[in-house]
C-alpha atoms as a PDB file:
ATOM      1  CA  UNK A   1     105.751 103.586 138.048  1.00  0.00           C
ATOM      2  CA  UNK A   2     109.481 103.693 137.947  1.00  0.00           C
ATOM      3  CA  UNK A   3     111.623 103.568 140.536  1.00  0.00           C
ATOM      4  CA  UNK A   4     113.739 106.860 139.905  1.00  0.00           C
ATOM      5  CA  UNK A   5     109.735 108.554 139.048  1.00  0.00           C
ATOM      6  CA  UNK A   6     108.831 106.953 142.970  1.00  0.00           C
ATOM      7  CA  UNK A   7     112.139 108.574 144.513  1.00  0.00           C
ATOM      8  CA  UNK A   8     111.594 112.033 142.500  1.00  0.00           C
ATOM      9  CA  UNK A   9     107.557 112.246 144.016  1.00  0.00           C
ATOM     10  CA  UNK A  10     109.961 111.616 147.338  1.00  0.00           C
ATOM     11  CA  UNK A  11     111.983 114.529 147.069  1.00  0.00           C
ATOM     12  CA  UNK A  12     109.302 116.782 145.697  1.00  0.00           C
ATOM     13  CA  UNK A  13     107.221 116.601 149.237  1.00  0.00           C
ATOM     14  CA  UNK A  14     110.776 117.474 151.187  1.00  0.00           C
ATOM     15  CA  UNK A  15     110.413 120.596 148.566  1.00  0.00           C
ATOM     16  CA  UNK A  16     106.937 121.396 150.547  1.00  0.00           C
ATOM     17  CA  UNK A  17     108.978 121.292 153.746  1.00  0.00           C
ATOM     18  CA  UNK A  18     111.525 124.080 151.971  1.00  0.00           C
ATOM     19  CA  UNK A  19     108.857 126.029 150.828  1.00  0.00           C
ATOM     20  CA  UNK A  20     106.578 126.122 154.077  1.00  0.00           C
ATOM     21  CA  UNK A  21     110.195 126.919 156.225  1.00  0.00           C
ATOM     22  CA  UNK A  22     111.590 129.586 153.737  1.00  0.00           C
ATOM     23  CA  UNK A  23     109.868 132.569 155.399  1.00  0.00           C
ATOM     24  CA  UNK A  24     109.842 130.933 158.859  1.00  0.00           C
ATOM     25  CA  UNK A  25     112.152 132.288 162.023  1.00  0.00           C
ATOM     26  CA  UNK A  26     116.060 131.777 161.566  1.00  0.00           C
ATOM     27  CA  UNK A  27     117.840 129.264 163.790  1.00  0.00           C
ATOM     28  CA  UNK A  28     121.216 130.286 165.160  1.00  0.00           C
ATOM     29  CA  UNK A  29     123.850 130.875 163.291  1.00  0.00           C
ATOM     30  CA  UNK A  30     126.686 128.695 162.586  1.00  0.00           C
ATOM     31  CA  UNK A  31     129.182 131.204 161.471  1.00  0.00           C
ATOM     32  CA  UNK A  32     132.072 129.567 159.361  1.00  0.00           C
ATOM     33  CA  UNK A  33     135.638 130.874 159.420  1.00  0.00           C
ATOM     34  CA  UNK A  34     135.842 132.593 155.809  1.00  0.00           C
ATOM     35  CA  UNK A  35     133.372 131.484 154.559  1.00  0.00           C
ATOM     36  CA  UNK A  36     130.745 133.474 152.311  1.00  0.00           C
ATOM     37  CA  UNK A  37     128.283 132.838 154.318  1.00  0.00           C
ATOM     38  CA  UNK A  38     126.300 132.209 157.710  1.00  0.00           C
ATOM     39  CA  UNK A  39     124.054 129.312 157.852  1.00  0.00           C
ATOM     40  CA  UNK A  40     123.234 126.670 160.692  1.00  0.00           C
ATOM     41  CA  UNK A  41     125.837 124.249 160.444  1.00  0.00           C
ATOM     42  CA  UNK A  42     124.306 120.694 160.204  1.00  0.00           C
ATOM     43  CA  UNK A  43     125.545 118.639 163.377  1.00  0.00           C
ATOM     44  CA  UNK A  44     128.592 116.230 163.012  1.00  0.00           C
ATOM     45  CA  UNK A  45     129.662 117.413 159.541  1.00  0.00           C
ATOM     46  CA  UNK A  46     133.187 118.437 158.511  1.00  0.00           C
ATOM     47  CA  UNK A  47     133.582 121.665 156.534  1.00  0.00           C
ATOM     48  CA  UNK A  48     135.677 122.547 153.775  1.00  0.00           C
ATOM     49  CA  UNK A  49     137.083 124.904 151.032  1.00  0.00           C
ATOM     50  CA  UNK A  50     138.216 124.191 148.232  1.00  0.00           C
ATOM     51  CA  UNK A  51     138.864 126.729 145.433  1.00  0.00           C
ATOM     52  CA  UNK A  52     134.982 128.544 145.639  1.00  0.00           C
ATOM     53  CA  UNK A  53     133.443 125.664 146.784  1.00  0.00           C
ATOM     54  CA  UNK A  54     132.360 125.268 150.672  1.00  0.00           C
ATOM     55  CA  UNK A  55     131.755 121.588 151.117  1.00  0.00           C
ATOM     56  CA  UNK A  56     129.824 120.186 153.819  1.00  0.00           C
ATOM     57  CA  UNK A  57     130.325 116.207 153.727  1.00  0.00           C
ATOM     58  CA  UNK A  58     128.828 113.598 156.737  1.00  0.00           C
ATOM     59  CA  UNK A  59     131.558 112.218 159.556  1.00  0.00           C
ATOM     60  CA  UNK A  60     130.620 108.828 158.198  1.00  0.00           C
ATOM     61  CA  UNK A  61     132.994 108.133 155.761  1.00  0.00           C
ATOM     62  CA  UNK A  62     129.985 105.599 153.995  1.00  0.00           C
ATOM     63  CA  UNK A  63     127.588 107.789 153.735  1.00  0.00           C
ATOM     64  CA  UNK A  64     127.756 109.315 150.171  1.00  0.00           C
ATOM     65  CA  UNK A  65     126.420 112.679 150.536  1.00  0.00           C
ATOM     66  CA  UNK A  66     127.679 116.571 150.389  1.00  0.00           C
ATOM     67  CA  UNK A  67     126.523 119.970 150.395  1.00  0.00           C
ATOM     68  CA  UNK A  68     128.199 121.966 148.458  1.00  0.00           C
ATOM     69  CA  UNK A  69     128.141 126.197 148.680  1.00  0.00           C
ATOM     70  CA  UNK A  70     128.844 127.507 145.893  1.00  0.00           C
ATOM     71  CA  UNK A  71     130.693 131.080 145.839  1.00  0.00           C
ATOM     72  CA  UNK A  72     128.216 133.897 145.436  1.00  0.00           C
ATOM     73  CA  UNK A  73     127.643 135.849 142.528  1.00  0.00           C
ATOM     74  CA  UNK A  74     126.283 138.802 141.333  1.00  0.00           C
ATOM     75  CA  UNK A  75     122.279 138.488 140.927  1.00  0.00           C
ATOM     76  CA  UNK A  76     121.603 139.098 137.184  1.00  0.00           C
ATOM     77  CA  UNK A  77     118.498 140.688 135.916  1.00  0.00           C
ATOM     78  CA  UNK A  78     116.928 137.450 135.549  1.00  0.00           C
ATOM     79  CA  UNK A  79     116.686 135.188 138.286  1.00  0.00           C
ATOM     80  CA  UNK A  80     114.870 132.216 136.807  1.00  0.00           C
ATOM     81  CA  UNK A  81     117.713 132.431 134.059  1.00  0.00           C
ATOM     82  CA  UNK A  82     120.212 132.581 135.815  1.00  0.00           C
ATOM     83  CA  UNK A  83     119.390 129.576 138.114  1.00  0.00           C
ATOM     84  CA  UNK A  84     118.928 127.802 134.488  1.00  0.00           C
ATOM     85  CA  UNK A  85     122.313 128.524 133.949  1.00  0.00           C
ATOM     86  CA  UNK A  86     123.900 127.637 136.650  1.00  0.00           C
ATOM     87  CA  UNK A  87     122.192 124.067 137.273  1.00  0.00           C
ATOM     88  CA  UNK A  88     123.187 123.059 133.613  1.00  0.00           C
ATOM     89  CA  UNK A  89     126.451 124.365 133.265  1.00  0.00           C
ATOM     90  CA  UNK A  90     126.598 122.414 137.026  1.00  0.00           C
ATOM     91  CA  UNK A  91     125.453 118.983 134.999  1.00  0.00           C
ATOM     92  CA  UNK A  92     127.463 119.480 131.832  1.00  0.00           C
ATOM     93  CA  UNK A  93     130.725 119.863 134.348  1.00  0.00           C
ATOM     94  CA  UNK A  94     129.678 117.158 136.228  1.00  0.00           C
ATOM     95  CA  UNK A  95     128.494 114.841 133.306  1.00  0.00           C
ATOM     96  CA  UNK A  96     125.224 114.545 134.585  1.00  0.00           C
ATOM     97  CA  UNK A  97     122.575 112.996 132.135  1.00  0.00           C
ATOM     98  CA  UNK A  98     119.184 111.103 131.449  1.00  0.00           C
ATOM     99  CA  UNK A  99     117.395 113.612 134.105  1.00  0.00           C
ATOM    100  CA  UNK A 100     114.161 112.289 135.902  1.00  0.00           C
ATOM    101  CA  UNK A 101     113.252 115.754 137.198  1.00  0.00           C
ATOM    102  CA  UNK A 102     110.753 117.093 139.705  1.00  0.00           C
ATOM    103  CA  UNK A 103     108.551 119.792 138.276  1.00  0.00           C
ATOM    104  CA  UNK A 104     110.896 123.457 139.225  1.00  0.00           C
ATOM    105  CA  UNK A 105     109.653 125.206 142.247  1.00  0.00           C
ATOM    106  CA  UNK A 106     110.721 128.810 142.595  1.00  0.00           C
ATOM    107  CA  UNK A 107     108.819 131.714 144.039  1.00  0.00           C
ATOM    108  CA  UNK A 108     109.706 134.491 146.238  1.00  0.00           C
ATOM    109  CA  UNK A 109     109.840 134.557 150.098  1.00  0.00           C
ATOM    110  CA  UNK A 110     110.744 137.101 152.807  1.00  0.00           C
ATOM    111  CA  UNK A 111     114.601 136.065 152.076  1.00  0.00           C
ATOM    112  CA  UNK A 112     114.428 137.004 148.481  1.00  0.00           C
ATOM    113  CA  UNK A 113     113.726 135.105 145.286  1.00  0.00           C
ATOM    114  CA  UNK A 114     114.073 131.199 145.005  1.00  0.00           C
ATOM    115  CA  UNK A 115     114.276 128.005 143.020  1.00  0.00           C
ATOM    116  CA  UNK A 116     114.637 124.990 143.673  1.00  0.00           C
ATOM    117  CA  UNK A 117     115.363 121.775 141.430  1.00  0.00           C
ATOM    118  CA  UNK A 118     115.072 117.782 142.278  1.00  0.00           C
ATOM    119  CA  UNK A 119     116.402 114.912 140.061  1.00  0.00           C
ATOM    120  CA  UNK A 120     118.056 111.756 139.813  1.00  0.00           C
ATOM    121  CA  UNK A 121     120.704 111.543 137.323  1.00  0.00           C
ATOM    122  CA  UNK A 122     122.538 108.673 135.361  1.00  0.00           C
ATOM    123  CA  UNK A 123     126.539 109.472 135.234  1.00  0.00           C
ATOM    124  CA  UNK A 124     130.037 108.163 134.484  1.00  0.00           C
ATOM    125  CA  UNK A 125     129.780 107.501 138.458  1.00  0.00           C
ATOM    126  CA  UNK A 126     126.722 105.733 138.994  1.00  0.00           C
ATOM    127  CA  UNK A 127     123.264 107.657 140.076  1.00  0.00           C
ATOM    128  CA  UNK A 128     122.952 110.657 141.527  1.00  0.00           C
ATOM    129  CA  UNK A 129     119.834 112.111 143.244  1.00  0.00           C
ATOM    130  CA  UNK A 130     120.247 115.945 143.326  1.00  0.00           C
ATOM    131  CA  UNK A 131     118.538 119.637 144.711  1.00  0.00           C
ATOM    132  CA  UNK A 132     120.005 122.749 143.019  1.00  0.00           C
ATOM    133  CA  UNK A 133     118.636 125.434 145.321  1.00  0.00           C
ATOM    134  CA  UNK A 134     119.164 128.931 144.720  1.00  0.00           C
ATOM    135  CA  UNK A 135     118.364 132.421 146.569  1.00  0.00           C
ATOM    136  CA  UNK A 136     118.287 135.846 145.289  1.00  0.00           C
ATOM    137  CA  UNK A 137     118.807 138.724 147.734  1.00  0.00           C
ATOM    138  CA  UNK A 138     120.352 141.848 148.290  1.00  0.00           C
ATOM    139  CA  UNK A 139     121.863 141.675 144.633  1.00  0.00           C
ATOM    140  CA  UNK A 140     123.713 138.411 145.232  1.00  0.00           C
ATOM    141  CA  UNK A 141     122.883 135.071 143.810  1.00  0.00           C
ATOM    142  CA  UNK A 142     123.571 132.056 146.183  1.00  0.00           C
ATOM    143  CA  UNK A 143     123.336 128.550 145.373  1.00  0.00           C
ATOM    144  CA  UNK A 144     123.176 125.404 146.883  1.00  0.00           C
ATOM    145  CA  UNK A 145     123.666 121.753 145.388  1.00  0.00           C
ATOM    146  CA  UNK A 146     123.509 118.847 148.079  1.00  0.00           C
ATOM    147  CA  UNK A 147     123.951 115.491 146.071  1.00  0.00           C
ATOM    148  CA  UNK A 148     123.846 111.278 147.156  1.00  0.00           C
ATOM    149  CA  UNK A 149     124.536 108.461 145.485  1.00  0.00           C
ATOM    150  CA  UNK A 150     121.392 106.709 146.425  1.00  0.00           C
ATOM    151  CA  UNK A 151     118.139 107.588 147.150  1.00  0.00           C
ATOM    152  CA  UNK A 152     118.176 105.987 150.215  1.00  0.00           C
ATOM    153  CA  UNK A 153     121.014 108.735 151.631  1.00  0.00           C
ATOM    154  CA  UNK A 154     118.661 111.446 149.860  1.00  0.00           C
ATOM    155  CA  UNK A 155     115.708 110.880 151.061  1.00  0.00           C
ATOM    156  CA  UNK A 156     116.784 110.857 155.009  1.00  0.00           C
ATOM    157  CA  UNK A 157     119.599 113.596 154.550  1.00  0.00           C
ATOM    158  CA  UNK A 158     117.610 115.818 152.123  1.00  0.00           C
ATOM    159  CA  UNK A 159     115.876 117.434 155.669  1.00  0.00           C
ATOM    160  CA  UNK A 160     118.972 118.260 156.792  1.00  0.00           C
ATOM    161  CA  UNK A 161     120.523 119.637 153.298  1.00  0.00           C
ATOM    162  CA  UNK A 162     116.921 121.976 153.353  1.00  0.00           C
ATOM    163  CA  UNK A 163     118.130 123.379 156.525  1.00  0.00           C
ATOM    164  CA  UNK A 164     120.905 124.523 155.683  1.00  0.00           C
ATOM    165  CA  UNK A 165     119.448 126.646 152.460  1.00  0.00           C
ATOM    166  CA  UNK A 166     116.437 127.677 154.967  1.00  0.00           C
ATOM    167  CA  UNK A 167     119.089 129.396 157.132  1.00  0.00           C
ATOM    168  CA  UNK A 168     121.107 130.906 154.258  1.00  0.00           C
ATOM    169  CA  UNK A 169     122.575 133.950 154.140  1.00  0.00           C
ATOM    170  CA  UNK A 170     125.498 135.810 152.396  1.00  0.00           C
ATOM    171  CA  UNK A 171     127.984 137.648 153.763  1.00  0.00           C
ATOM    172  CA  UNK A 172     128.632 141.374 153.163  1.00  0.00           C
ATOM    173  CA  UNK A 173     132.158 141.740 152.618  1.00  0.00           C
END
């Protein structure tokens, strides 16, 4: 089997640990400054904004790794669609290409409508191992991309990326 097919079965079982928390009790609530949403903060990470991007990045400057929160939008009349959308407009930006893809999970939880998509990626930058994870509720459409340039820095941060989608939430403004 190859490699990148090894490190995609991986990330698939950290998608049973999303799926079985997704309905589960909240944790507390690391509320960020403007942001567009409350989630639990993961411990140790630095926070940023850039344009409508909320970035959370590792304090170790070597590890190769960021979740990124992307502003919310409007939640169109078709979720599945729309997360479609999104994730390859996402890879066409980011010149993303050669996919070895996890079958897409989606389904619907007590927080709303979900999706969630794991791959490894060839790009102008090297590999990248990738979850697209998106949440309908409440007629806004949140999504979540938490990316590493090995699978290594995936595979143990990829727990800590799912908690921050499990806690999710946008803010009414």
């Amino acid at each position: 089997m190859h490699r990148r097919q090894i490190q995609i079965l991986r990330q698939t079982a950290w998608l049973a640990v999303l799926l079985s928390v997704l309905g589960g009790p909240l944790t507390a609530w690391a509320q960020a400054g403007a942001s567009a949403y409350r989630y639990a903060a993961p411990s140790g990470w630095t926070r940023s904004i850039e344009a409508d991007i909320e970035a959370l990045t590792p304090a170790d400057p070597q590890t190769q790794a960021q979740i990124m929160l992307l502003a919310p939008k409007p939640l169109a009349a078709d979720f599945d669609a729309q997360f479609a959308s999104e994730r390859a407009s996402l890879e066409s930006f980011w010149g993303l290409r050669s996919p070895q893809a996890a079958p897409l999970q989606r389904g619907q939880s007590s927080k709303g409508q979900y999706a969630a998509h794991f791959a490894s990626y060839d790009s102008d930058g090297g590999e990248r191992y990738m979850s697209f994870l998106a949440l309908g509720n409440g007629g806004s459409f949140a999504m979540v991309v938490f990316v590493a340039a090995g699978a290594e820095t995936f595979n143990r941060l990829a727990p800590v990326a799912t908690e921050a989608f499990r806690t999710l939430e946008v803010n009414r403004r």
